[in-house]
C-alpha atoms as a PDB file:
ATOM      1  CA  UNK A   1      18.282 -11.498   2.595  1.00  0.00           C
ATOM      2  CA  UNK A   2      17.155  -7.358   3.151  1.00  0.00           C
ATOM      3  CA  UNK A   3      14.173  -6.328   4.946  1.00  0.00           C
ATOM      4  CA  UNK A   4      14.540  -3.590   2.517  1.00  0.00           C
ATOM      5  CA  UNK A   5      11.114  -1.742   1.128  1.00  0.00           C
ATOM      6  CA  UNK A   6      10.898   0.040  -1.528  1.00  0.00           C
ATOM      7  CA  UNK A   7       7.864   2.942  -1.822  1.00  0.00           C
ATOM      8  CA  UNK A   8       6.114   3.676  -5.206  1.00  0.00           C
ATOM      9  CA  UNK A   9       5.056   7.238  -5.599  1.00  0.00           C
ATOM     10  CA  UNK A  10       1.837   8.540  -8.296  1.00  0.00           C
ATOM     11  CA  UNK A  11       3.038  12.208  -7.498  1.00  0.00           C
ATOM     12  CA  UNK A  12       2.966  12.894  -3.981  1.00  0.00           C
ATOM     13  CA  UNK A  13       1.029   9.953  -2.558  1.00  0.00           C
ATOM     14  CA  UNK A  14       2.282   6.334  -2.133  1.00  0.00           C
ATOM     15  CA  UNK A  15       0.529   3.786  -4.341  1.00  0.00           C
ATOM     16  CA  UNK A  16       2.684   0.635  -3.133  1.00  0.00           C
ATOM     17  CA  UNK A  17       5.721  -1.022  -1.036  1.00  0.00           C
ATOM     18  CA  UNK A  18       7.845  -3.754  -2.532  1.00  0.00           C
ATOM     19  CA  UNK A  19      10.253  -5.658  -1.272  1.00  0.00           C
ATOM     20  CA  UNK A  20      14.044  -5.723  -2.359  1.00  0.00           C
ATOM     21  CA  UNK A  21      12.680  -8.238  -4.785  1.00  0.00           C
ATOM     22  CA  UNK A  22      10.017  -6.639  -6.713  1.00  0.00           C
ATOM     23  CA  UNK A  23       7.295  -8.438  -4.778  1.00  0.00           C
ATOM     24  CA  UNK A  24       4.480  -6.532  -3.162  1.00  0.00           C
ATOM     25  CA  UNK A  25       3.947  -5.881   0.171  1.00  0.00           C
ATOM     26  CA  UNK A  26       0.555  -3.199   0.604  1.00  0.00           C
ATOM     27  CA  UNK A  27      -0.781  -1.218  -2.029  1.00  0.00           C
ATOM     28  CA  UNK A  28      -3.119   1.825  -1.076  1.00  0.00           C
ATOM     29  CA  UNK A  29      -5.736   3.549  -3.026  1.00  0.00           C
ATOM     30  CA  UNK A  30      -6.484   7.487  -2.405  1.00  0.00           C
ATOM     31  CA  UNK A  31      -9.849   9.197  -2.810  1.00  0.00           C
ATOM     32  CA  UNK A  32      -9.786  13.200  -3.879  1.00  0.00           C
ATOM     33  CA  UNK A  33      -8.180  15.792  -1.448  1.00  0.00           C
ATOM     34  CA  UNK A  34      -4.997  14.885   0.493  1.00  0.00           C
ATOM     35  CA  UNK A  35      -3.953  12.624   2.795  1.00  0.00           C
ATOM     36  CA  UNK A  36      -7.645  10.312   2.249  1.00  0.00           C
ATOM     37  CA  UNK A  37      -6.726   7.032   2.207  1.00  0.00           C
ATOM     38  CA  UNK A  38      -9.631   4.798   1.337  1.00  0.00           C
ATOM     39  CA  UNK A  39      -7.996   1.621   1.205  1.00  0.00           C
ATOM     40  CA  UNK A  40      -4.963  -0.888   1.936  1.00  0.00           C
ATOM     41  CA  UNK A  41      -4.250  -3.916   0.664  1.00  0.00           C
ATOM     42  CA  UNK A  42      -1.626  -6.207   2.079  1.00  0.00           C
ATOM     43  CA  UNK A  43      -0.407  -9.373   0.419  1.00  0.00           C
ATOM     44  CA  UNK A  44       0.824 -12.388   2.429  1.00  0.00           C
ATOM     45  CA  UNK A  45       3.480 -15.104   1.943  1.00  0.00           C
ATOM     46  CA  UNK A  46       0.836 -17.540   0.628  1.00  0.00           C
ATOM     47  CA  UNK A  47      -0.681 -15.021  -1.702  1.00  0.00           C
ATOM     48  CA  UNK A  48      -3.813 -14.056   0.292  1.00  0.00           C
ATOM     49  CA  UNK A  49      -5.058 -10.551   0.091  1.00  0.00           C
ATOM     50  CA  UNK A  50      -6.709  -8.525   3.404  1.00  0.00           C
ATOM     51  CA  UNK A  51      -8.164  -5.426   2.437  1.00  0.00           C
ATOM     52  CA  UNK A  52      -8.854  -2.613   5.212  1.00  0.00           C
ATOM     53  CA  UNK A  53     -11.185   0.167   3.921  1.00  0.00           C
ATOM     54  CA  UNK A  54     -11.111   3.481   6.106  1.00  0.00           C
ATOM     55  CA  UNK A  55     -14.008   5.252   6.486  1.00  0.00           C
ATOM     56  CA  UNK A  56     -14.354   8.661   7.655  1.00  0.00           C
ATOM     57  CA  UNK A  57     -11.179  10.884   8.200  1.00  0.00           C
ATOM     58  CA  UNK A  58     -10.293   9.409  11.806  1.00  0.00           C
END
């Protein structure tokens, strides 16, 4: 087993991580401008989501 993780680009900002399986890890959704993250997701063993919005530019 790898603790590998593998980072999905939409141009310059990362959308998602991955295992070495396929199988996600976080995904993160971007408002306008750079560098604003709005939200991350991050999926669990047992298939639960947590999401953490952001607000503000902290």
């Amino acid at each position: 087993m790898t603790n590998a993780t593998h980072r999905i680009y939409d141009g310059d900002e990362c959308v998602a991580d991955t295992d070495a399986d396929g199988n996600p890890l976080r995904s993160y959704v971007w408002g306008p401008g750079i560098d604003n993250l709005l939200a991350v997701t991050v999926y669990t063993n047992n298939g639960a989501t947590s999401v953490r919005a952001k607000q503000g530019r902290n």
